[in-house]
Protein backbone atom coordinates (compact mmCIF):
# COMPACT_ATOMS: atom_id res chain seq x y z
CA UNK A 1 25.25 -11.02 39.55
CA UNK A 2 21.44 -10.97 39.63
CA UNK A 3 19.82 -10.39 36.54
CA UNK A 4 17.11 -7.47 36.40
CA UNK A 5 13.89 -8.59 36.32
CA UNK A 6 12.04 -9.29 33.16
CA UNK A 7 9.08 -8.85 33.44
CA UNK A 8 7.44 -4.84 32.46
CA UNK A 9 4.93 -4.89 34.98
CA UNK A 10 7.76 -6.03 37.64
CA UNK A 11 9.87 -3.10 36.33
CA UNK A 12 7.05 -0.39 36.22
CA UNK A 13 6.06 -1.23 39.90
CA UNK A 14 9.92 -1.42 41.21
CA UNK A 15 10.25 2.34 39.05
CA UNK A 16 7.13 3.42 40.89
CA UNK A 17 7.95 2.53 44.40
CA UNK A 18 11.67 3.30 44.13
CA UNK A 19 9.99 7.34 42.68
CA UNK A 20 7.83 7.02 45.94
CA UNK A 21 10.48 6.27 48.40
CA UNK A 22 13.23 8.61 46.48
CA UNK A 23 10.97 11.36 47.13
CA UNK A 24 9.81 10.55 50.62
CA UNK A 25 13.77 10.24 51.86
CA UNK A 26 14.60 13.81 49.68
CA UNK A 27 11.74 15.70 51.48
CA UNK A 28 12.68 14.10 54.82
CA UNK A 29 16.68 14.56 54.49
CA UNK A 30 15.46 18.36 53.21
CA UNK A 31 13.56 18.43 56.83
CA UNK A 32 16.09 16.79 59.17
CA UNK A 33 18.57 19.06 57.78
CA UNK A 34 16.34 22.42 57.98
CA UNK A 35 15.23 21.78 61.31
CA UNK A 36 19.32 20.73 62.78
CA UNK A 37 20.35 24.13 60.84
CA UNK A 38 17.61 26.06 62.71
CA UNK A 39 18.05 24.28 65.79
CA UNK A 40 21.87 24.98 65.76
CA UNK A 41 20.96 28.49 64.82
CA UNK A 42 18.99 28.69 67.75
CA UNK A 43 21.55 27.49 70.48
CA UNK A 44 24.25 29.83 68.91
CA UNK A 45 22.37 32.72 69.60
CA UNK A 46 21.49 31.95 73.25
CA UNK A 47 25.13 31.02 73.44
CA UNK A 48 26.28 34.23 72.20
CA UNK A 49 23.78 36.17 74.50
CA UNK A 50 25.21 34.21 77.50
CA UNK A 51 28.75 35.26 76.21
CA UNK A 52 27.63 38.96 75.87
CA UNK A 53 26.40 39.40 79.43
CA UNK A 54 28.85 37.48 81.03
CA UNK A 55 32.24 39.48 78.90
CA UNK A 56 29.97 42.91 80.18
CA UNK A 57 30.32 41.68 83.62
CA UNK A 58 34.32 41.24 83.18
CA UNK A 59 34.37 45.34 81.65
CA UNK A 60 32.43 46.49 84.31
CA UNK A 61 33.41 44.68 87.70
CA UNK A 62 36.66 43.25 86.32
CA UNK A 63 38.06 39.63 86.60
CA UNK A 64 37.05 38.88 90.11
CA UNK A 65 33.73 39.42 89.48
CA UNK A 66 33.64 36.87 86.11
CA UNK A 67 35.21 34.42 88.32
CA UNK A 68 32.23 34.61 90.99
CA UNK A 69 29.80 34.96 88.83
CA UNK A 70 31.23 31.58 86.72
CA UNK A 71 31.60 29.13 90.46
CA UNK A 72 28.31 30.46 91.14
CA UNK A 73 26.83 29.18 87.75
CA UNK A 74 28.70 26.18 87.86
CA UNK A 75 27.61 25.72 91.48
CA UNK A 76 24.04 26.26 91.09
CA UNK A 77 23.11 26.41 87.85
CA UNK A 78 19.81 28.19 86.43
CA UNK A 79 20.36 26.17 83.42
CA UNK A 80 21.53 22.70 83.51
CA UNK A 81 22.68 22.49 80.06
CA UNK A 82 24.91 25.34 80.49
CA UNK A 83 28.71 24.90 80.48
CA UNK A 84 31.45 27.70 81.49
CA UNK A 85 35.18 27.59 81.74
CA UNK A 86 37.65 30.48 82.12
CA UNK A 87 41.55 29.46 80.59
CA UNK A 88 44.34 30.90 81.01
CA UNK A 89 47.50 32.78 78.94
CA UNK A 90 49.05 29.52 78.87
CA UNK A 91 45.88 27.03 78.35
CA UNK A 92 45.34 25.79 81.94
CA UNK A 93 41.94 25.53 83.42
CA UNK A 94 41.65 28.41 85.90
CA UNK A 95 37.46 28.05 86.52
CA UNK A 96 35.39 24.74 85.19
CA UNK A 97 36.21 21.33 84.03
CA UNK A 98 36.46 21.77 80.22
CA UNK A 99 39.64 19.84 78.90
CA UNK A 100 42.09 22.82 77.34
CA UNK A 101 42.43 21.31 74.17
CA UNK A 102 38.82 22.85 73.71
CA UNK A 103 40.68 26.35 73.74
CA UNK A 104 42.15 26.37 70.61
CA UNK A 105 44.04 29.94 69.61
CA UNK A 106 42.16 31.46 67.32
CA UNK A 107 38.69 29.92 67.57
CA UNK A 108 35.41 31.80 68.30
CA UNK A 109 33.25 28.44 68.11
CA UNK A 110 33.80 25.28 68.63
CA UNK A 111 31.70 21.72 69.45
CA UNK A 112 33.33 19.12 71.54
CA UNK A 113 31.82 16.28 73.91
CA UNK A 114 31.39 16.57 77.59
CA UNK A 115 30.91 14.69 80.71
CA UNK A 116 27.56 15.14 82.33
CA UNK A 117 27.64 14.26 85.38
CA UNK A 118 24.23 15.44 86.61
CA UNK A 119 22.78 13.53 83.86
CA UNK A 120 20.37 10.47 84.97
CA UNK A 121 21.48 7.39 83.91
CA UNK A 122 25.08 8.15 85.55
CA UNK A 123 27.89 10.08 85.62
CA UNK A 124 30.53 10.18 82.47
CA UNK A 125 27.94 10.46 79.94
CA UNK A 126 28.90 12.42 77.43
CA UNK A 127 27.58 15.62 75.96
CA UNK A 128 27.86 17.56 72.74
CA UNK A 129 28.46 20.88 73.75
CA UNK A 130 28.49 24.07 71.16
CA UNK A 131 30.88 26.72 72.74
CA UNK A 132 31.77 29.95 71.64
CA UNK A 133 35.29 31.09 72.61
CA UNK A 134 35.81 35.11 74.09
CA UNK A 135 39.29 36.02 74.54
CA UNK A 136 39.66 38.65 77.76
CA UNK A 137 41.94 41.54 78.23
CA UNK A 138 45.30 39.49 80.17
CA UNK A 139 45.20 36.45 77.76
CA UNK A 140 42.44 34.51 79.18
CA UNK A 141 39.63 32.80 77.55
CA UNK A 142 36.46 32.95 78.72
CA UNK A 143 34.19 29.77 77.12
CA UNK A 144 30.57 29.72 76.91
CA UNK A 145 28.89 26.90 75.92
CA UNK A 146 25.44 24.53 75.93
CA UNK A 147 24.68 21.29 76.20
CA UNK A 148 22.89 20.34 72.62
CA UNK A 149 20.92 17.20 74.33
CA UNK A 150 17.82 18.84 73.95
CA UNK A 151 18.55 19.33 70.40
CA UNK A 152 20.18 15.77 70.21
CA UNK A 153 16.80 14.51 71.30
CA UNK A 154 14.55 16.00 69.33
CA UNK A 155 16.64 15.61 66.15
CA UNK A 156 16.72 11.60 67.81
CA UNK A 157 13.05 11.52 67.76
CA UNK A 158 13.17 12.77 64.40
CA UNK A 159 15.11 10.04 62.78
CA UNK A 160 13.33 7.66 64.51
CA UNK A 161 10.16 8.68 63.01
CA UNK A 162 11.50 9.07 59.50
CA UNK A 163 12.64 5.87 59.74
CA UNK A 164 9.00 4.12 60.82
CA UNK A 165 7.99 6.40 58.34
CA UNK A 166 10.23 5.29 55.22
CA UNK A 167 9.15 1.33 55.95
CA UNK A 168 5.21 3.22 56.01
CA UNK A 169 6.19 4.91 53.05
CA UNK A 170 8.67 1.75 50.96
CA UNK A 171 5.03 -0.55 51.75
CA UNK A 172 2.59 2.31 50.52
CA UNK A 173 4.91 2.92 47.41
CA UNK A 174 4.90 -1.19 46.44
CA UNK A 175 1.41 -1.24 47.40
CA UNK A 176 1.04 1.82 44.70
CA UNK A 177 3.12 0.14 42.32
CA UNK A 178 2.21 -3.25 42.42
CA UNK A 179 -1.76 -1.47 41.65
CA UNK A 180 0.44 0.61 38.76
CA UNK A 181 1.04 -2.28 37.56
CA UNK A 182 -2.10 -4.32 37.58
CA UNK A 183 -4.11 -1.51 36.18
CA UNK A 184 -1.45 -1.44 32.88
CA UNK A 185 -1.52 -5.37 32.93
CA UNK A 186 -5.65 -5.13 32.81
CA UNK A 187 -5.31 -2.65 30.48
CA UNK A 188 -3.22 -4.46 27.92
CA UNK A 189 -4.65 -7.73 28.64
CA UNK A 190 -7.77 -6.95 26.92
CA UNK A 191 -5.41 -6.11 23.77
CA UNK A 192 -3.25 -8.97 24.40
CA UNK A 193 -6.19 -11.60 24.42
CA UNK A 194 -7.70 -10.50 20.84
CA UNK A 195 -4.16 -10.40 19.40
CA UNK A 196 -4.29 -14.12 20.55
CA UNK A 197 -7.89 -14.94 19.58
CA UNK A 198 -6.67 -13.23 16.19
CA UNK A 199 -4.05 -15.52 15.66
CA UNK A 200 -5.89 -18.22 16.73
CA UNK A 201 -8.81 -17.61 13.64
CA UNK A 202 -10.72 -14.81 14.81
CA UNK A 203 -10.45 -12.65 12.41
CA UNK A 204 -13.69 -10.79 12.93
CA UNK A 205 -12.64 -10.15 16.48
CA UNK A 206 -11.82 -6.56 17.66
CA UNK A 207 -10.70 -4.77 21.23
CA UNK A 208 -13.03 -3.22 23.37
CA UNK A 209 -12.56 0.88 23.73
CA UNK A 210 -13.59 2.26 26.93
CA UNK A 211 -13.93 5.66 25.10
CA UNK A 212 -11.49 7.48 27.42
CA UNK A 213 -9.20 8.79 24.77
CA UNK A 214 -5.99 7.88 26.52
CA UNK A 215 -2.79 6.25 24.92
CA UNK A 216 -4.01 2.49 25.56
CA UNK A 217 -7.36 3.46 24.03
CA UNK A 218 -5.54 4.57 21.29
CA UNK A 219 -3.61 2.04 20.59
CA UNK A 220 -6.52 -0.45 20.82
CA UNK A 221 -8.14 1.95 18.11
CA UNK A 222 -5.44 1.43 15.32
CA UNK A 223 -4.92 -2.09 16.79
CA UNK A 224 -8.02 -2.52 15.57
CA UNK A 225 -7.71 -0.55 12.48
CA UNK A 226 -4.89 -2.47 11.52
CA UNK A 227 -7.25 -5.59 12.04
CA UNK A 228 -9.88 -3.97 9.25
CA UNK A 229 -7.02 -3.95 7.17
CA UNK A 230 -5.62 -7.23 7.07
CA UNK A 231 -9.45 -9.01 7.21
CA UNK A 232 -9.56 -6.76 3.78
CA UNK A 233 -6.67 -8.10 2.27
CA UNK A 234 -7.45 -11.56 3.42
CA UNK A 235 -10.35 -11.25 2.51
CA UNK A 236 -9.94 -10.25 -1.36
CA UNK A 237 -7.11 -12.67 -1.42
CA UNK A 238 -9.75 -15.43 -0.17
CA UNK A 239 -12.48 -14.91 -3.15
CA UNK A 240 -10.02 -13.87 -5.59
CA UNK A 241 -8.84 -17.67 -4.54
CA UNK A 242 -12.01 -18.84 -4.74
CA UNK A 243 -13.54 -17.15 -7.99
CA UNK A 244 -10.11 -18.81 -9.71
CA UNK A 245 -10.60 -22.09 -8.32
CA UNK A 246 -13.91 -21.77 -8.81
CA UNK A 247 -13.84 -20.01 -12.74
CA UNK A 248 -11.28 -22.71 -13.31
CA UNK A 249 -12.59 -25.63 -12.65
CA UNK A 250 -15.65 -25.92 -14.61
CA UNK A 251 -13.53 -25.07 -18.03
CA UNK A 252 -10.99 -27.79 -16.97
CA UNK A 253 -14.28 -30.31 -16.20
CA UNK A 254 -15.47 -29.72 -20.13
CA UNK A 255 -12.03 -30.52 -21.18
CA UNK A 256 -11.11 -33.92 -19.23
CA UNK A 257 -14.98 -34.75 -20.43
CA UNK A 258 -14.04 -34.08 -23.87
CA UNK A 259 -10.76 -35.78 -23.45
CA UNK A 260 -12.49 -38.93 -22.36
CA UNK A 261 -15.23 -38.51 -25.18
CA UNK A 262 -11.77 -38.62 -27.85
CA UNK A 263 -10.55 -41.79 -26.31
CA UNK A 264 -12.46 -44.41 -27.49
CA UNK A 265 -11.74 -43.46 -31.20
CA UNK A 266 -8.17 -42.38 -30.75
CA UNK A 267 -5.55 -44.79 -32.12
CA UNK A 268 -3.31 -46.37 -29.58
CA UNK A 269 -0.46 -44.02 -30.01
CA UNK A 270 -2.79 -40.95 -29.13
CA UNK A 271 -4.46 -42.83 -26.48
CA UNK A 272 -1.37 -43.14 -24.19
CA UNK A 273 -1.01 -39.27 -24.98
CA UNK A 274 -5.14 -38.49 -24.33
CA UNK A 275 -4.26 -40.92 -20.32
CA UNK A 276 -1.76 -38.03 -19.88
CA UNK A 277 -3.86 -35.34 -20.32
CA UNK A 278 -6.69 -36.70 -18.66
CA UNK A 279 -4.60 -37.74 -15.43
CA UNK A 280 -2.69 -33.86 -15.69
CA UNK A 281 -6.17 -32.51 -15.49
CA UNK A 282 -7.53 -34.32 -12.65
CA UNK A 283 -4.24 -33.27 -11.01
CA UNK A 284 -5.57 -29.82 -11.64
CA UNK A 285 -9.14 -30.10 -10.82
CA UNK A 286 -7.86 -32.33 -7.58
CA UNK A 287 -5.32 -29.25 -6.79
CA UNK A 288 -8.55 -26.73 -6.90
CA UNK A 289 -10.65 -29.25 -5.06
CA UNK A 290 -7.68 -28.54 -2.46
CA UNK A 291 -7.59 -25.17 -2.54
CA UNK A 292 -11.13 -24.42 -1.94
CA UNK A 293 -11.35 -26.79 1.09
CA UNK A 294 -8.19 -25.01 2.55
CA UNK A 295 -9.69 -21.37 1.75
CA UNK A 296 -13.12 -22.80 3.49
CA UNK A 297 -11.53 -24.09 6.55
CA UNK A 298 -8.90 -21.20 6.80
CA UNK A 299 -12.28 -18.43 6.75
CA UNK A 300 -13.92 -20.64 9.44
CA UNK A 301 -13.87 -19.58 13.08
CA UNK A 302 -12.29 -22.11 15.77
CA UNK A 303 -13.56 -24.94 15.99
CA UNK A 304 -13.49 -25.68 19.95
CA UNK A 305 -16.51 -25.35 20.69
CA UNK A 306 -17.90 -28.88 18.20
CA UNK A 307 -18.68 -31.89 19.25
CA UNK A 308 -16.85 -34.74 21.08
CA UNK A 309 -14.97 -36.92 19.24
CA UNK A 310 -13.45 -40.19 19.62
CA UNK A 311 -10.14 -39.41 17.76
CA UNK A 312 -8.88 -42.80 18.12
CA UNK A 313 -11.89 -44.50 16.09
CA UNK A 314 -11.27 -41.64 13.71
CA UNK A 315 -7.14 -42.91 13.45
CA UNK A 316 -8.40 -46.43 13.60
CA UNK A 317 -10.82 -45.94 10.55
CA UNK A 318 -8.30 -44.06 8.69
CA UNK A 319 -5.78 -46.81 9.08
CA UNK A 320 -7.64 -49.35 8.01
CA UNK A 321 -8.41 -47.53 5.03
CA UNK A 322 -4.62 -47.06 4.19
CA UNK A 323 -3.70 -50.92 4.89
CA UNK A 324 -4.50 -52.07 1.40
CA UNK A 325 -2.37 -49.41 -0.29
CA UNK A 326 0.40 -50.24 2.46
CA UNK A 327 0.60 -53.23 1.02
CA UNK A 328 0.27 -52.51 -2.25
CA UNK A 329 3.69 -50.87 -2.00
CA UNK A 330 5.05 -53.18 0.36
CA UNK A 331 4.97 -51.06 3.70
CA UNK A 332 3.51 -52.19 6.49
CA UNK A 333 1.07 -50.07 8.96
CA UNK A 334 1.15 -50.11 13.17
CA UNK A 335 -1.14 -48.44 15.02
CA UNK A 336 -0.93 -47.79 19.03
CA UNK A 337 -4.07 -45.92 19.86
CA UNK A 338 -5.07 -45.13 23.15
CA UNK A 339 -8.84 -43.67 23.56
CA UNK A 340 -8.57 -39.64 23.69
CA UNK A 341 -11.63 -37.44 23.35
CA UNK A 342 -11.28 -34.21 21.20
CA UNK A 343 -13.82 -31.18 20.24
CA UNK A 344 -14.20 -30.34 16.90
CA UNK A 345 -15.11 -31.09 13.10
CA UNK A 346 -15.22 -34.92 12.01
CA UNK A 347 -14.50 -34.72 8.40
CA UNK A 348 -11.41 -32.06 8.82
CA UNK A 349 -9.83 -34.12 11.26
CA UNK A 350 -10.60 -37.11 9.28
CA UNK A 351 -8.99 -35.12 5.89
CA UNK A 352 -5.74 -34.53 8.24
CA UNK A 353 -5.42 -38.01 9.26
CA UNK A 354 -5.56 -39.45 5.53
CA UNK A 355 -3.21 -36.23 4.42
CA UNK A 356 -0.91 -37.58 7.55
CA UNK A 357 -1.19 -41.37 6.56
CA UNK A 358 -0.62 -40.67 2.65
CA UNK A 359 2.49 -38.46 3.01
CA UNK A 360 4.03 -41.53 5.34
CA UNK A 361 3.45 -44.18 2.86
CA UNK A 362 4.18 -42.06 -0.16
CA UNK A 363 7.54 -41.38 1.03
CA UNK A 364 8.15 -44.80 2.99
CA UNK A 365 10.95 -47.28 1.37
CA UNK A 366 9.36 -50.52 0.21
CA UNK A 367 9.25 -53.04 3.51
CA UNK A 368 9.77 -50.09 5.43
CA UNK A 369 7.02 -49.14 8.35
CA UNK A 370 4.40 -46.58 8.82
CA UNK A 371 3.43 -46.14 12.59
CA UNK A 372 0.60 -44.43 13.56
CA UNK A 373 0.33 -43.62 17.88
CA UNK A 374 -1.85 -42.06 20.10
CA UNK A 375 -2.22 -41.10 23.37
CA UNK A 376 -4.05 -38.26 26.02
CA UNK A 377 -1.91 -36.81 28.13
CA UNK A 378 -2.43 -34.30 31.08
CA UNK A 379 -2.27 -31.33 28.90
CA UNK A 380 -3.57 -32.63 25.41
CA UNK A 381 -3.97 -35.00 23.12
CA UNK A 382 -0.54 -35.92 21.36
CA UNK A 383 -1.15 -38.33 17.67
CA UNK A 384 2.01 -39.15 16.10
CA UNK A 385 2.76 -40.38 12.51
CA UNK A 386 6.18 -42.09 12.02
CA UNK A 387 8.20 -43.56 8.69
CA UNK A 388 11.04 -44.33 7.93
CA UNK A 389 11.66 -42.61 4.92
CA UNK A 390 14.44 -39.97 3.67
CA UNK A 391 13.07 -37.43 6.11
CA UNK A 392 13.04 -33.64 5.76
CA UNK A 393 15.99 -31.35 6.53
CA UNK A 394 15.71 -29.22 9.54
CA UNK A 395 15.70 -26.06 7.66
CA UNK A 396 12.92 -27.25 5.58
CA UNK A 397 10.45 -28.04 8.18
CA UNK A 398 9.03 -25.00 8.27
CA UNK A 399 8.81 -24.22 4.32
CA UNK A 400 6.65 -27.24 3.48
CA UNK A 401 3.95 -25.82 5.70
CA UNK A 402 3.81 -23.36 2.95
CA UNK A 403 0.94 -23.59 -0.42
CA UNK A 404 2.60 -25.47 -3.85
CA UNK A 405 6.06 -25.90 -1.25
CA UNK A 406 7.87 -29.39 -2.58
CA UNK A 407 11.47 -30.18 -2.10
CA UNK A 408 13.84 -30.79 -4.45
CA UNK A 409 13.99 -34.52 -3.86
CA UNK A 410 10.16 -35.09 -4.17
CA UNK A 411 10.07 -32.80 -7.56
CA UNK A 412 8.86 -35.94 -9.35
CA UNK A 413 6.56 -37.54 -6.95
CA UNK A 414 2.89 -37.17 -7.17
CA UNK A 415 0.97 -34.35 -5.49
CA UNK A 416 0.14 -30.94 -5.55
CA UNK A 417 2.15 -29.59 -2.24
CA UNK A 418 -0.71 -28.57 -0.31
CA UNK A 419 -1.26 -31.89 1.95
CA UNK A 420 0.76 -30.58 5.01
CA UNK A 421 -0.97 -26.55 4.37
CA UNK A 422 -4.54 -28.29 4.85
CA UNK A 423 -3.43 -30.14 8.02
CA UNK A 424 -1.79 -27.30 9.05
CA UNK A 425 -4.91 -25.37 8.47
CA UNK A 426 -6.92 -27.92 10.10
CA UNK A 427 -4.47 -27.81 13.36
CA UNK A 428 -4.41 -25.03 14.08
CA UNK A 429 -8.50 -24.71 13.84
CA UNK A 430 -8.85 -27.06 16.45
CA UNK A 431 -6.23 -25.13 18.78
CA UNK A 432 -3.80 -27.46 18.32
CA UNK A 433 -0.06 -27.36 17.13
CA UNK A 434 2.01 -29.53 14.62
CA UNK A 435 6.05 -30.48 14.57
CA UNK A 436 7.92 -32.16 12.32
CA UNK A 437 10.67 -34.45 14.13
CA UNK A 438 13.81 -36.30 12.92
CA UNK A 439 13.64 -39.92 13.70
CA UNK A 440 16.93 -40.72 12.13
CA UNK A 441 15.89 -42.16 9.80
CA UNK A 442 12.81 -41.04 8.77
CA UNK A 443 10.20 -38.07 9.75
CA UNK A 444 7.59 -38.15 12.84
CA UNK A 445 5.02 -35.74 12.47
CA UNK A 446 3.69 -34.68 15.64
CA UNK A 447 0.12 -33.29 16.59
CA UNK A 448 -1.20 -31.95 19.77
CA UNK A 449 -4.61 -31.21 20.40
CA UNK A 450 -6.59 -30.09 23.20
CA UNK A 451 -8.70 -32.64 25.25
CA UNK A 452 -12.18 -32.61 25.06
């Protein structure tokens, strides 16, 4: 079976020109069949004058005279189309060339087809006849009839024209609903573009009202209240964020300072507990740092219209800064880079390559690898950053996205969980898109970004 179309628009031009040509073949059946009623109407009542005169010819000069009067018709006719035929008590044909089975007992009207031989085209073609039955003092049957051809024609011509006008009438209606259509799709696009330039960062953006009141206009209006709304909330949830990083940070400053001022004179079982302290508050003050930069970057519009970048000098530089501490833990670093220009923000993209490079090596076995690839393709720029590490379960690919998100496994390992939320962040700034992939074993972290 087919499947119905999809698509709205589709739909809404398909209901439109299926209205148009439902109503167009409702008015003309409503026609055809008020015009053949009429029509019908008329013939019956010339038939039934014929009838008259002829059964007052019968009570006045008696069966002789019908019988002249109905060889002289059918010898000379005034009327071509009429048709005459005079039965007797027992059904035979005594006058014209009607079949008897036309003479049904009982009938007043009847409508058979008949041979016209005085028709062009040849004899034998047939007729429908309407004939109204008159039963005559004796048993006969006197029939009256006329040929409906004229009728037949007209109502012909009719159909004919209905028809050439239902294919007018099915292209005017798709014509009509394909322009339905477009006007709703022009309408919405408007409101489907900012919802995607919203998603995309522009929070400031809003859709243009034409002022006309109507149902799109508004629902652009509360689309756009609804926009006020969440820019509010994000908003106060941005510098409540950054008054507490911000608040924060300066008391934990004075204490790590005041830590380190304790050290020197500290005896050496307090100074192993004063490192502590000191290294748990630059985790805090380096989880703020964080926090701020990912607020900053998240309030910041898109970033496609920056300057071009060489994103493989960027990967090359970051690489080489992450080959000491490779080795270090005994994991070696490949790079593949192929040159691929990018627009956007040096130091952000930068950030994301050493948040990339760190998670790989923090998480890489000891004389495991850490590959780092890149290559333009038709549609984008694709970077990818493999190990070959534990990995991350399907189900939690999308959770460590997510601010302070750690699993289970990596409870104890240094970091403050918001390394894949700033490259995220950054991503998607530069109209890009990030996946996490199984390598089995190991994680690839995949980025695409837009060429320049």
């Amino acid at each position: 079976m087919t499947r119905a179309p999809r698509s709205t628009s589709t739909r809404l031009a398909l209901a439109v020109m299926g209205s148009f040509l439902l109503a167009f073949v409702l008015l003309g059946a409503g026609v055809y069949v008020a015009v053949s009623t009429l029509l019908l109407q008329d013939a019956r009542e010339l038939v039934r004058t014929d009838a008259a005169a002829l059964t007052q010819l019968h009570r006045d000069g008696g069966r002789g005279a019908l019988v002249q009067e109905l060889r002289d018709r059918l010898d000379a006719p005034d009327d071509p189309d009429a048709v005459y035929a005079l039965f007797a008590a027992n059904g035979t044909v005594e006058v014209g060339d009607v079949s008897p089975m036309h003479a049904g007992k009982g009938m007043r009207w009847t409508t058979f087809e008949h041979a016209d031989h005085d028709a062009p085209g040849g004899a034998g073609l047939s007729r429908r006849v309407l004939a109204q039955l008159q039963p005559l003092p004796g048993g006969e049957t006197l029939l009256t009839g006329l040929r409906l051809q004229s009728q037949d024609r007209f109502l012909a011509l009719m159909l004919r024209t209905a028809l050439v006008a239902l294919a007018v009438a099915a292209s005017l209606g798709a014509l009509v609903g394909w322009l339905t259509s477009r006007w709703v799709s022009r309408r919405l696009s408007d409101l489907d573009l900012t919802a995607a330039r919203v998603g995309g960062g522009e929070l400031g953006l809003r859709v243009p009202l034409d002022g006309s009141g109507d149902a799109f206009d508004r629902l652009g209006r509360r689309f756009n209240g609804m926009l006020d709304r969440i820019e509010d909330l994000l908003g106060g949830v941005r510098h409540a964020t950054d008054h507490i990083a911000h608040d924060l940070r300066t008391p934990l400053t004075r204490l790590r300072n005041r830590l380190e001022d304790l050290r020197p004179g500290a005896a050496a079982s307090e100074r192993a507990a004063l490192d502590g302290a000191v290294q748990e508050t630059d985790q805090l003050l380096t989880t703020f740092g964080a926090l701020l930069r990912l607020a900053r970057i998240e309030a910041q519009s898109p970033a496609g219209e920056g300057p071009v970048l060489d994103l493989s000098a960027l990967a090359a530089d970051a690489a080489e800064l992450y080959v000491p501490i490779g080795a270090e833990r005994g994991v070696g670093l490949r790079t593949s880079l192929a040159p691929a220009q990018v627009r956007g923000d040096r130091d952000q993209l930068f950030q994301m390559l050493v948040n990339l490079l760190d998670n790989a090596l923090k998480f890489a076995p000891t004389g495991g690898e850490v590959g780092v690839s890149l290559e333009a393709a038709a549609d984008g720029v694709v970077l990818c950053v493999d190990d070959d590490g534990p990995g991350i379960p399907e189900t939690d690919r999308e959770r460590v996205f997510d601010r302070f998100q750690r699993l289970e496994a990596h409870r104890g390992t240094p970091g403050s969980g918001l390394g894949l939320s700033l490259v995220r962040a950054i991503v998607h700034r530069h109209g890009g898109r990030i996946e996490l992939l199984d390598r089995a074993p190991g994680l690839r972290v995949q980025v695409w970004l837009p060429l320049a």
